[in-house]
Protein backbone atom coordinates (compact mmCIF):
# COMPACT_ATOMS: atom_id res chain seq x y z
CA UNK A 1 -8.04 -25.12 18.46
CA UNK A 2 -8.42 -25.86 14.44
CA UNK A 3 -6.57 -24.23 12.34
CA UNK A 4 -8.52 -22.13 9.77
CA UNK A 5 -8.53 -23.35 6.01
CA UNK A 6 -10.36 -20.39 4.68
CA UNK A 7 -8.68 -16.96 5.13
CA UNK A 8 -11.18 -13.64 4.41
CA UNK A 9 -9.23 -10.21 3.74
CA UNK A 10 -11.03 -7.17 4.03
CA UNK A 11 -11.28 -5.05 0.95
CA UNK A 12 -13.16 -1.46 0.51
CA UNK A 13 -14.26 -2.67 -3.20
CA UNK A 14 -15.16 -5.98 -2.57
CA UNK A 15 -15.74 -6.07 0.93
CA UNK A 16 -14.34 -9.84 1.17
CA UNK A 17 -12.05 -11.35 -0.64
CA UNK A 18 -11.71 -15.46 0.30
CA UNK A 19 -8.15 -17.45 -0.07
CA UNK A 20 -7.76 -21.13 1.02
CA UNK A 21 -4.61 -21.44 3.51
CA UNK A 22 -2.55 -23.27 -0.14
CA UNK A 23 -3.61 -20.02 -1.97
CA UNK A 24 -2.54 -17.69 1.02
CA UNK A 25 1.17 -19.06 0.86
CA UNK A 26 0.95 -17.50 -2.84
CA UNK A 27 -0.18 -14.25 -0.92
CA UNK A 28 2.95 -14.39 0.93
CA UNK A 29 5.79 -15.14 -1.10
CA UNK A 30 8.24 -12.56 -2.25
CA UNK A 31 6.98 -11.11 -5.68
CA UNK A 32 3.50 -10.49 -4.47
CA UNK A 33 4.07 -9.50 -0.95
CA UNK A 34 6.39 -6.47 -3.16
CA UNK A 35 3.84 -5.09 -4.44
CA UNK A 36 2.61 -3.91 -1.14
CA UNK A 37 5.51 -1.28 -2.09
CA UNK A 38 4.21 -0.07 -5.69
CA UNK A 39 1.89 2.19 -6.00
CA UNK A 40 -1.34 1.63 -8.35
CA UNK A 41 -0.85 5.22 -9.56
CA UNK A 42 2.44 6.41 -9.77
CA UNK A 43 2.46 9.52 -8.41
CA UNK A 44 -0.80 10.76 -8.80
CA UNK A 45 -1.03 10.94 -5.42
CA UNK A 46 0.78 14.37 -5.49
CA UNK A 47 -2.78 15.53 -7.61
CA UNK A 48 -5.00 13.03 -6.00
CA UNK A 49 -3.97 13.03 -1.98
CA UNK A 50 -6.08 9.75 -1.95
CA UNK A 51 -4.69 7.75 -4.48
CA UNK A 52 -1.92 6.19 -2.54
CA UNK A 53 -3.45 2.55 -3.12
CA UNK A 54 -0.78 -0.29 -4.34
CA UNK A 55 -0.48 -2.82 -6.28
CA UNK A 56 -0.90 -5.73 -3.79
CA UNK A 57 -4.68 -4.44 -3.10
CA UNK A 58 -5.48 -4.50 -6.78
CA UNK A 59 -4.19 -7.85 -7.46
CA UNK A 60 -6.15 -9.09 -5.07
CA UNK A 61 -9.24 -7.36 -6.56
CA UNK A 62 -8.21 -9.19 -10.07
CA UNK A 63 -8.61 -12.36 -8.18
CA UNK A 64 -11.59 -11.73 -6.51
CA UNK A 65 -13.83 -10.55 -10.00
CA UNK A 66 -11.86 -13.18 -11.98
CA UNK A 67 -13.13 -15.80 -10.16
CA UNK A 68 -16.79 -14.15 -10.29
CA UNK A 69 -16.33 -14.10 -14.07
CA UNK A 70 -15.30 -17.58 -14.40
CA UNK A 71 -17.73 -18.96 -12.18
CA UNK A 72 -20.26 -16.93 -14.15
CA UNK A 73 -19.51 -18.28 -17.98
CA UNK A 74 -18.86 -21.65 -16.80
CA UNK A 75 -21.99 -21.77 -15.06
CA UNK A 76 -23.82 -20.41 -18.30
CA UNK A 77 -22.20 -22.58 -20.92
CA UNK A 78 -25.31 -24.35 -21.54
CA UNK A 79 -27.34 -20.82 -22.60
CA UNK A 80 -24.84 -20.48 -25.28
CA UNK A 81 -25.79 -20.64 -29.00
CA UNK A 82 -27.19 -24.15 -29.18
CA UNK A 83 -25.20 -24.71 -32.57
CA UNK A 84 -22.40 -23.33 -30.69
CA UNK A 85 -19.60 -25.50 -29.53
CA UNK A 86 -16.81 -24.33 -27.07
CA UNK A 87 -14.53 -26.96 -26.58
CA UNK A 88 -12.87 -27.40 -23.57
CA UNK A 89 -12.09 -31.25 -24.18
CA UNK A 90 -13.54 -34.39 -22.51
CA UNK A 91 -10.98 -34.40 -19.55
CA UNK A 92 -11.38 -30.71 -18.65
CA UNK A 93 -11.03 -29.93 -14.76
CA UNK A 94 -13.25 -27.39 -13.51
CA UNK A 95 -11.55 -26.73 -10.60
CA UNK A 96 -8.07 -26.72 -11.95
CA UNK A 97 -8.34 -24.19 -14.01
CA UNK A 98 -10.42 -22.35 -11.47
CA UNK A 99 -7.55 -22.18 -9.15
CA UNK A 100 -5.30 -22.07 -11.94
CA UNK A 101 -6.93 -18.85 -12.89
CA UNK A 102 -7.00 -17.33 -9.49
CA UNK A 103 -3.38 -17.48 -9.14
CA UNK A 104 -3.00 -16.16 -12.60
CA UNK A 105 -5.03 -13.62 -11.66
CA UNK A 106 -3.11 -12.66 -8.14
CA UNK A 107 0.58 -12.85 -9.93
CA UNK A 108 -0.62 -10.87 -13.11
CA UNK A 109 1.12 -8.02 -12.20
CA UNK A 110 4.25 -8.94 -9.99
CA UNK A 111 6.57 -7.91 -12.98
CA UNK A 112 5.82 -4.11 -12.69
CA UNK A 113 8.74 -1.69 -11.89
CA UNK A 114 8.63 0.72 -9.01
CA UNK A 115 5.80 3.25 -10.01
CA UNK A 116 4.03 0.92 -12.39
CA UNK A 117 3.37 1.99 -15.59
CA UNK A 118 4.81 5.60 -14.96
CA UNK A 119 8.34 3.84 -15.31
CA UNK A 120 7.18 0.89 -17.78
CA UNK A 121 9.66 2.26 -20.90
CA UNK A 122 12.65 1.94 -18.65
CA UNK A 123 12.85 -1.62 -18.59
CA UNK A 124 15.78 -2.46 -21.09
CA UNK A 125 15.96 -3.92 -24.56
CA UNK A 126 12.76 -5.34 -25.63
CA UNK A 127 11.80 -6.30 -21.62
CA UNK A 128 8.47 -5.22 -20.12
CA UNK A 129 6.68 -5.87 -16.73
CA UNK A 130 4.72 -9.18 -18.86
CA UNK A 131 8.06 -10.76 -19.33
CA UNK A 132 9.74 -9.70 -15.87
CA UNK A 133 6.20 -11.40 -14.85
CA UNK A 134 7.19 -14.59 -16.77
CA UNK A 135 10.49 -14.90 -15.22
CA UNK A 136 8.76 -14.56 -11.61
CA UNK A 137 5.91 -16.97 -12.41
CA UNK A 138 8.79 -19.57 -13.55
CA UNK A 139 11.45 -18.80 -10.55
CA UNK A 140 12.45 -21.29 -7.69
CA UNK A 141 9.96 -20.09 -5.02
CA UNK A 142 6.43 -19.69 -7.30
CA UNK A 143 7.42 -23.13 -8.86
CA UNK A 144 7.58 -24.68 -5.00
CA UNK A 145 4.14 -23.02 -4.56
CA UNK A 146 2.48 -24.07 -7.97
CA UNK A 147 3.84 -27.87 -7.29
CA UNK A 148 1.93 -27.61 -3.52
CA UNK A 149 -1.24 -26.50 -5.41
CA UNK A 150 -0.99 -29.11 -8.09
CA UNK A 151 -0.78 -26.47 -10.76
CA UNK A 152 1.06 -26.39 -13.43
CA UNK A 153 3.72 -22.96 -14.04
CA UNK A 154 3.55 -22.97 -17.98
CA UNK A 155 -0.55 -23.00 -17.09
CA UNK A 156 -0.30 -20.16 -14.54
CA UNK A 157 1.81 -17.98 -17.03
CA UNK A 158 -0.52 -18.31 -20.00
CA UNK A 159 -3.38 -17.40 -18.13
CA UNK A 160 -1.32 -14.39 -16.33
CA UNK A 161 0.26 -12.98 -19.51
CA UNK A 162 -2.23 -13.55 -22.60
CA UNK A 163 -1.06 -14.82 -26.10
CA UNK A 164 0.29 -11.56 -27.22
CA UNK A 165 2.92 -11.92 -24.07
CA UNK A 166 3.41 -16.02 -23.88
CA UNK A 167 5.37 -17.22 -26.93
CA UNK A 168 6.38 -20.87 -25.57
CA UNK A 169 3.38 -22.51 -27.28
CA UNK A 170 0.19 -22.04 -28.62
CA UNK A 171 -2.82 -21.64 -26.42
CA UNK A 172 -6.29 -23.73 -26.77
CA UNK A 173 -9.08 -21.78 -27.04
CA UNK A 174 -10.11 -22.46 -23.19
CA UNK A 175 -6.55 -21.11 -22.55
CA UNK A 176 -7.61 -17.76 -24.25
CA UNK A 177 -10.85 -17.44 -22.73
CA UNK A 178 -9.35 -17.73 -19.03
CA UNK A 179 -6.59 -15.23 -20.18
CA UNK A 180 -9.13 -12.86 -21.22
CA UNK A 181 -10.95 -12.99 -18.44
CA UNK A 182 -7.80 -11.50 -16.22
CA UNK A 183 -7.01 -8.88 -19.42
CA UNK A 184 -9.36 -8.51 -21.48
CA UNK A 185 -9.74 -5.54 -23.61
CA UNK A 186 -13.48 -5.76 -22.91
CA UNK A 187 -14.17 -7.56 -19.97
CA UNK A 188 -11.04 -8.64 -18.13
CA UNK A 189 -10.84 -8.26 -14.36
CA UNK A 190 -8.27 -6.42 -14.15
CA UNK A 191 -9.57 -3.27 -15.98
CA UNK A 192 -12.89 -3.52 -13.82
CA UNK A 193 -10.70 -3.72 -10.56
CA UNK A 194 -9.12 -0.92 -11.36
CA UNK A 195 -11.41 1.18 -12.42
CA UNK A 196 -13.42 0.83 -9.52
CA UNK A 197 -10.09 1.20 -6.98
CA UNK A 198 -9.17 4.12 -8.97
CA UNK A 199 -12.18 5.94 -8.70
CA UNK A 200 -12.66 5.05 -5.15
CA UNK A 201 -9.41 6.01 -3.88
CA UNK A 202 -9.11 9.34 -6.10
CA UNK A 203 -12.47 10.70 -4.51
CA UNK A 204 -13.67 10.65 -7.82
CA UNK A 205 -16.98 9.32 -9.62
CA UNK A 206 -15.76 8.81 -13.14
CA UNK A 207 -14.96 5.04 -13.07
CA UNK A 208 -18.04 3.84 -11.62
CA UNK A 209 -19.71 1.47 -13.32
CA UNK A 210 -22.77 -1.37 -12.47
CA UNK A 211 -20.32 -4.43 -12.60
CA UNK A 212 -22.52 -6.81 -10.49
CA UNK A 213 -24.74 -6.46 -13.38
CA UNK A 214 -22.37 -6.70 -16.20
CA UNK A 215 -20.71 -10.10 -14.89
CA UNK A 216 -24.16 -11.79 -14.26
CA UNK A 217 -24.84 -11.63 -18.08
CA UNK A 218 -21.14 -12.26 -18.96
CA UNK A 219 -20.85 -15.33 -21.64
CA UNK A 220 -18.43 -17.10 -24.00
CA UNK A 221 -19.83 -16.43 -27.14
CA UNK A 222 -18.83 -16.95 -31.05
CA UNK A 223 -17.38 -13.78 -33.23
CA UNK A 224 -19.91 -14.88 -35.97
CA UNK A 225 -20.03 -10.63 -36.59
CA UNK A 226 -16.20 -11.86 -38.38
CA UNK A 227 -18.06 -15.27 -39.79
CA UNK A 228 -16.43 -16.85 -37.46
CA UNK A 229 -16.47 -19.37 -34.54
CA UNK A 230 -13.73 -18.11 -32.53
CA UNK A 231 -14.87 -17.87 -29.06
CA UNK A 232 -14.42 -14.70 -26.99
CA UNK A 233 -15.87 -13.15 -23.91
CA UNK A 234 -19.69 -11.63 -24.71
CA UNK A 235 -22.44 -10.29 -22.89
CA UNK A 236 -26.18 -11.26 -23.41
CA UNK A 237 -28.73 -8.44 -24.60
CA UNK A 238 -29.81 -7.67 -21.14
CA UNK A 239 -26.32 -6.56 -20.38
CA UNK A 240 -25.36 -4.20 -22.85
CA UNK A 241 -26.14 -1.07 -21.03
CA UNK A 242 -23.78 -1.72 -18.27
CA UNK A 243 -20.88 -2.72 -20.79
CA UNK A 244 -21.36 0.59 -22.17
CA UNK A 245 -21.13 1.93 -18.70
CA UNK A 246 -17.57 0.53 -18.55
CA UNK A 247 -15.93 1.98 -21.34
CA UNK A 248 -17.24 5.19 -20.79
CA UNK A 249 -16.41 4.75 -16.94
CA UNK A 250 -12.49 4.23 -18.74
CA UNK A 251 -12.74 7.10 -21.18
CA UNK A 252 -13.84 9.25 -18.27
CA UNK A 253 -11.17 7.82 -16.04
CA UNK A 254 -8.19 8.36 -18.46
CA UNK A 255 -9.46 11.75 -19.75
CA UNK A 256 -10.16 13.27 -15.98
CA UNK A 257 -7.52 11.07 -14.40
CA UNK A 258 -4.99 9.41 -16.13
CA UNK A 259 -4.15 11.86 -18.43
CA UNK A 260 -4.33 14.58 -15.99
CA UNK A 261 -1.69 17.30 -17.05
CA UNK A 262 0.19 17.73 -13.53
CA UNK A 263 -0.29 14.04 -13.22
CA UNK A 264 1.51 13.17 -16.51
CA UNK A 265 4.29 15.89 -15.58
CA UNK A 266 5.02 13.87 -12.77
CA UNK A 267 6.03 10.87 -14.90
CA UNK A 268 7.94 12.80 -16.96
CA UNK A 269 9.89 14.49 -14.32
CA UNK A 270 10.31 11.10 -12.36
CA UNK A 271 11.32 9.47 -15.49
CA UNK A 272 14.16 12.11 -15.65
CA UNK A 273 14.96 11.26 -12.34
CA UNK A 274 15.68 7.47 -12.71
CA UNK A 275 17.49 7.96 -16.11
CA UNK A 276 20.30 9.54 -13.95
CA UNK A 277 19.69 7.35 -11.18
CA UNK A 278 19.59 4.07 -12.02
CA UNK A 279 22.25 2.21 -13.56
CA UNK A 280 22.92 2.80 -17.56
CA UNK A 281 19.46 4.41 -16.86
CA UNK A 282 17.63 1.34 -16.56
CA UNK A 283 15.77 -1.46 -14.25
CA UNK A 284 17.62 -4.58 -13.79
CA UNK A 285 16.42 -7.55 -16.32
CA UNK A 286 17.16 -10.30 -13.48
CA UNK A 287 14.28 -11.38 -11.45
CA UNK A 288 16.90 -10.70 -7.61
CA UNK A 289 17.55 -7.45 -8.79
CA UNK A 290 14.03 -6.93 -10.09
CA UNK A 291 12.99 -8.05 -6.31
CA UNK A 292 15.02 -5.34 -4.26
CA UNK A 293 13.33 -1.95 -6.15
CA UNK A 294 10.56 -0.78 -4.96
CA UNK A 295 8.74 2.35 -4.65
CA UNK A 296 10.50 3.13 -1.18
CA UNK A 297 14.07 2.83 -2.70
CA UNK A 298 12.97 5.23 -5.12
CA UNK A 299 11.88 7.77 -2.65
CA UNK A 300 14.57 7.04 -0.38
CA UNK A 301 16.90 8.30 -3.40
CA UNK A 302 15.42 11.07 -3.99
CA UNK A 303 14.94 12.66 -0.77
CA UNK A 304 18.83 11.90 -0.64
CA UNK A 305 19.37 13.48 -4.29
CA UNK A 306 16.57 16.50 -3.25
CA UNK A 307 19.44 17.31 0.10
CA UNK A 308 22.56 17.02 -2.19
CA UNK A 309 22.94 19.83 -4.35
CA UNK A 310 25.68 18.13 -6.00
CA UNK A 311 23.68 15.00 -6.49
CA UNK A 312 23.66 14.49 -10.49
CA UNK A 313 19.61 13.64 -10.11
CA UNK A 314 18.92 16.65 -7.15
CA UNK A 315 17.06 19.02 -9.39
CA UNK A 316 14.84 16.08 -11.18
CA UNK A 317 14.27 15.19 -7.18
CA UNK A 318 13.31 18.89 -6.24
CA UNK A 319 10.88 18.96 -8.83
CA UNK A 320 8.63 16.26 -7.31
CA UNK A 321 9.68 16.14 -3.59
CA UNK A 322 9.30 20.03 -3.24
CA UNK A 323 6.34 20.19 -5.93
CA UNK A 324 8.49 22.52 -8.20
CA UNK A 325 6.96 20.96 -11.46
CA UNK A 326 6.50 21.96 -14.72
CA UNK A 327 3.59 24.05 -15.73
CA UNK A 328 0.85 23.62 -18.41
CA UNK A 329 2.09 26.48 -21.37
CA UNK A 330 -0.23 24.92 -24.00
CA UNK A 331 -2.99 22.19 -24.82
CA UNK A 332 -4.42 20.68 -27.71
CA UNK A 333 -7.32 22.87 -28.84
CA UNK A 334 -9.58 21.47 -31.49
CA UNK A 335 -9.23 25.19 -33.12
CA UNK A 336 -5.61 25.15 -33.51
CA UNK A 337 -6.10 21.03 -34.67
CA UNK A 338 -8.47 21.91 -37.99
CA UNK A 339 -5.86 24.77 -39.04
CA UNK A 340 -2.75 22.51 -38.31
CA UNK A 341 -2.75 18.62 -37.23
CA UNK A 342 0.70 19.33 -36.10
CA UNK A 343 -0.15 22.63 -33.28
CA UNK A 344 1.36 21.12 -30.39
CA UNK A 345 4.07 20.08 -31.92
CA UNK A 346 4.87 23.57 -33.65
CA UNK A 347 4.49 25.22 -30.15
CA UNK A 348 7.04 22.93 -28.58
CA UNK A 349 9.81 23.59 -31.26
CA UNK A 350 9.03 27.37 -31.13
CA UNK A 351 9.13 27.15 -27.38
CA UNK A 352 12.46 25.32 -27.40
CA UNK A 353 13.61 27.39 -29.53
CA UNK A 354 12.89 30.34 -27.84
CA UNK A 355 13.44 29.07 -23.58
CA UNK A 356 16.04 26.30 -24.34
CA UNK A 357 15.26 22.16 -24.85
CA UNK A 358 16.09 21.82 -21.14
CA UNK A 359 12.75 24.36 -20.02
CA UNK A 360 10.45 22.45 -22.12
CA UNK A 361 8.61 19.54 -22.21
CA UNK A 362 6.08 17.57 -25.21
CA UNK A 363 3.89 14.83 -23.73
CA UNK A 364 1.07 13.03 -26.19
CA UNK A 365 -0.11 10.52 -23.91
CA UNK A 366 -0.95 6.81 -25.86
CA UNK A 367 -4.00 4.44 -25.10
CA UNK A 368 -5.33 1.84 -27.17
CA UNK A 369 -8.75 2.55 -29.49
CA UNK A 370 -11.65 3.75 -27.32
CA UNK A 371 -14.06 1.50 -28.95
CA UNK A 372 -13.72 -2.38 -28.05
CA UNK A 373 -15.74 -4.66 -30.52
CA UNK A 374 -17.38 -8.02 -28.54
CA UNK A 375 -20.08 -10.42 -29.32
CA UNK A 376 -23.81 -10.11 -27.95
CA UNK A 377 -26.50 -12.49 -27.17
CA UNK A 378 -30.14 -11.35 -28.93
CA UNK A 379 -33.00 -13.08 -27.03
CA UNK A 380 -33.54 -14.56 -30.29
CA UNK A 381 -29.92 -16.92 -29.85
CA UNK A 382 -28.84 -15.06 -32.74
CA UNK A 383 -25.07 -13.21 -32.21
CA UNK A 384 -23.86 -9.45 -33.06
CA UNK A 385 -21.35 -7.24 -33.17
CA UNK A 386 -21.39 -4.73 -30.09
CA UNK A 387 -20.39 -2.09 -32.67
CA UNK A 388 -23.50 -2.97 -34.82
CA UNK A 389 -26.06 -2.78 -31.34
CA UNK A 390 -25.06 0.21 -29.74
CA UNK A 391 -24.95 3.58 -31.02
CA UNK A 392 -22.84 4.63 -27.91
CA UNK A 393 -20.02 2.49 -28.11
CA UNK A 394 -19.77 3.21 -31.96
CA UNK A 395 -19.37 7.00 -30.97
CA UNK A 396 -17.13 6.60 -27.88
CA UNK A 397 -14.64 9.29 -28.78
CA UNK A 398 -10.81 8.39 -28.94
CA UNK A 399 -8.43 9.98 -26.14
CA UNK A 400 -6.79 12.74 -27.68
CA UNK A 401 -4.70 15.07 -25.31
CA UNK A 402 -1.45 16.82 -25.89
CA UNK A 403 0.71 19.21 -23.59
CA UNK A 404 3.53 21.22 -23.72
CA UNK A 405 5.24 22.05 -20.51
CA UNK A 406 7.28 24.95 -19.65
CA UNK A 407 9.76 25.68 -16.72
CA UNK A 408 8.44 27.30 -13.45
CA UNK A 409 10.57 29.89 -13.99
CA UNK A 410 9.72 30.38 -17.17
CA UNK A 411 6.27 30.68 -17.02
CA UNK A 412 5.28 34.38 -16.76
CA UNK A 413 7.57 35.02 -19.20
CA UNK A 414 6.27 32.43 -21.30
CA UNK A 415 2.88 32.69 -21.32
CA UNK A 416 3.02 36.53 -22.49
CA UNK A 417 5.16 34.94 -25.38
CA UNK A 418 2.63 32.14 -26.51
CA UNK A 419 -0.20 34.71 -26.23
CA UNK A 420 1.44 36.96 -29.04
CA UNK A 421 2.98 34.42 -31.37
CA UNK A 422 0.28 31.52 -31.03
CA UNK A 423 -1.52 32.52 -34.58
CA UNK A 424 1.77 32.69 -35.93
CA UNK A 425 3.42 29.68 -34.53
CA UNK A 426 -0.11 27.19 -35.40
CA UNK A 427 -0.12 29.15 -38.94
CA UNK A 428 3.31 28.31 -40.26
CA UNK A 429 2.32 25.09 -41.57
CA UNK A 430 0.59 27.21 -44.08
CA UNK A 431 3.71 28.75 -45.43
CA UNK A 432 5.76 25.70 -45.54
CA UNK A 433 3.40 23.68 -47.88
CA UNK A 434 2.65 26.56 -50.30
């Protein structure tokens, strides 16, 4: 019996996803095999009974549509602006970087913390999951793996992280591209994967988008919108209409989703939580350490901090574990915005004021500008700014939410109190500048 060289892995997105039997012993090593113990979502789950999809799933996703994208521009080089040159250099190996990019793709996220992002601001110093990533991409074990596939580390970590994250050395413009492709602001893989697992696993319909579509007119195209040459990752005319469908499919998903007010309150509180419980209040900065935490220590703690009333972290625990959460007292309203910028803000002082620091909580969630500026393709193989061809993406609306929480306990009382000093509280602004 012959031993198979190509592996298949069911997927509910993708329906296949294909590994060679080199790739696969990436699959299995330690750092990605963890993230079959992070969730995607955090703890949305506790909104979202669906959403209990991890990490490991999604990285393999990344893989799956980087390599689509790739395949795509390379492919498609030649329908590029004639007096366009993108310079990959004379001894450029296709397949190389095509594997290099896959496994880029696949370790892209092995430095996240347990609970992804929900937990990202408790890594210590200036450390995030990109650098923890770094260290993993560069330890013993992925370096045995990358020497097998005949791969280089330093290429596998510029490609994972992106020149914002990799500071080594510079990175060639081909370098960029391939990074962009994984995490993109626009286009990259891994904010298609996701928003398609997201959606699907929520029960939700909000991050749908016609992707199939959108890669097949996929190109690596010159900024000449900026008078410049720089290459970047552009659509032609024909796809336009499903690029907008993306970035609406992501202002849809963070406004519905994302930013979901029990959703967020379940960061906050499990944030609380692993201030107390971890030690100094922070995840470990060496990659063993880093290794050992997963979601299920996490939980294990707190079900052990939710039985031990003396437990220094057993009423942060109760509040997730028995669902005991904060409760929405106020939200942005654009009414209370045009009389004073600041509303949220004023109610959460009054409110502390009034219930105590330790019933409240403020929470103004942050994501990058709505609108993402990329080069299209006119049938006329002339080149313009996305911003300039489509009304819709120059009136995508920013993301902006704001919510101040209030103790269960509190609630009743508090609600009665908002409802009477609201005009009041918004209107004091007033009195201050005069």
């Amino acid at each position: 019996m012959t031993h198979k060289k190509i592996h298949e892995i069911r997927d509910p997105i993708h329906i296949f996803i294909h590994m060679d039997s080199n790739e696969r012993e990436v699959l299995n090593s330690t750092p990605v095999q963890r993230l079959r113990y992070v969730h995607q979502l955090a703890l949305t789950y506790q909104v979202y009974p669906g959403s209990t999809h991890r990490r490991f799933e999604h990285s393999l996703g990344v893989m799956e549509l980087a390599t689509r994208i790739f395949d795509t521009v390379m492919l498609n080089l030649s329908r590029s602006p004639k007096d366009f040159d993108f310079d990959i250099g004379s001894d450029f190996d296709r397949e190389y970087w095509r594997r290099t990019l896959r496994m880029a793709a696949l370790v892209h996220d092995i430095g996240h913390s347990p609970f992804s992002h929900a937990s990202e601001d408790l890594f210590p110093d200036s450390w995030n999951h990109e650098k923890m990533t770094l260290e993993l991409i560069e330890s013993p074990e992925m370096n045995t793996l990358w020497r097998k596939l005949k791969i280089s580390s330093e290429d596998v970590a510029k490609l994972a992280v992106g020149p914002k994250y990799y500071e080594k050395s510079l990175m060639k413009d081909h370098e960029t591209i391939f990074s962009e492709i994984i995490t993109g602001d626009a286009f990259g893989a891994d904010r298609m994967d996701y928003l398609l697992r997201d959606t699907y696993h929520a029960g939700a319909a909000y991050g749908k988008f016609d992707h199939y579509r959108l890669i097949e007119t996929l190109r690596i195209l010159p900024k000449r919108y900026d008078d410049s040459d720089e290459p970047a990752l552009g659509v032609e005319t024909g796809g336009i209409q499903s690029a907008e469908a993306l970035l609406l499919a992501r202002y849809f998903m963070f406004s519905q989703l994302y930013f979901h007010p029990i959703r967020r309150i379940y960061d906050i509180h499990l944030k609380d939580f692993l201030k107390i419980w971890l030690k100094d209040g922070y995840f470990p900065k060496d990659a063993d350490g880093h290794l050992r935490l997963t979601d299920n220590e996490v939980v294990s703690a707190m079900y052990e901090a939710m039985r031990d009333a003396q437990n220094p972290a057993h009423e942060q625990a109760c509040r997730i574990i028995k669902r005991k959460h904060f409760k929405v007292l106020y939200s942005r309203n654009p009414d209370d915005v045009s009389i004073n910028r600041s509303a949220g803000e004023y109610v959460f002082t009054a409110a502390c004021d009034q219930f105590g620091e330790e019933n409240v909580r403020h929470d103004i969630p942050k994501i990058s500008g709505s609108s993402v500026e990329f080069p299209v393709l006119e049938n006329d193989n002339r080149v313009v700014s996305s911003l300039r061809k489509s009304e819709t993406l120059q009136r995508l609306p920013e993301i902006a939410l704001e919510t101040v929480y209030i103790h269960p306990e509190k609630y009743d009382e508090a609600v009665t109190w908002l409802e009477k000093e609201r005009e009041q509280i918004i209107e004091l602004v007033i009195e201050e500048d005069v």
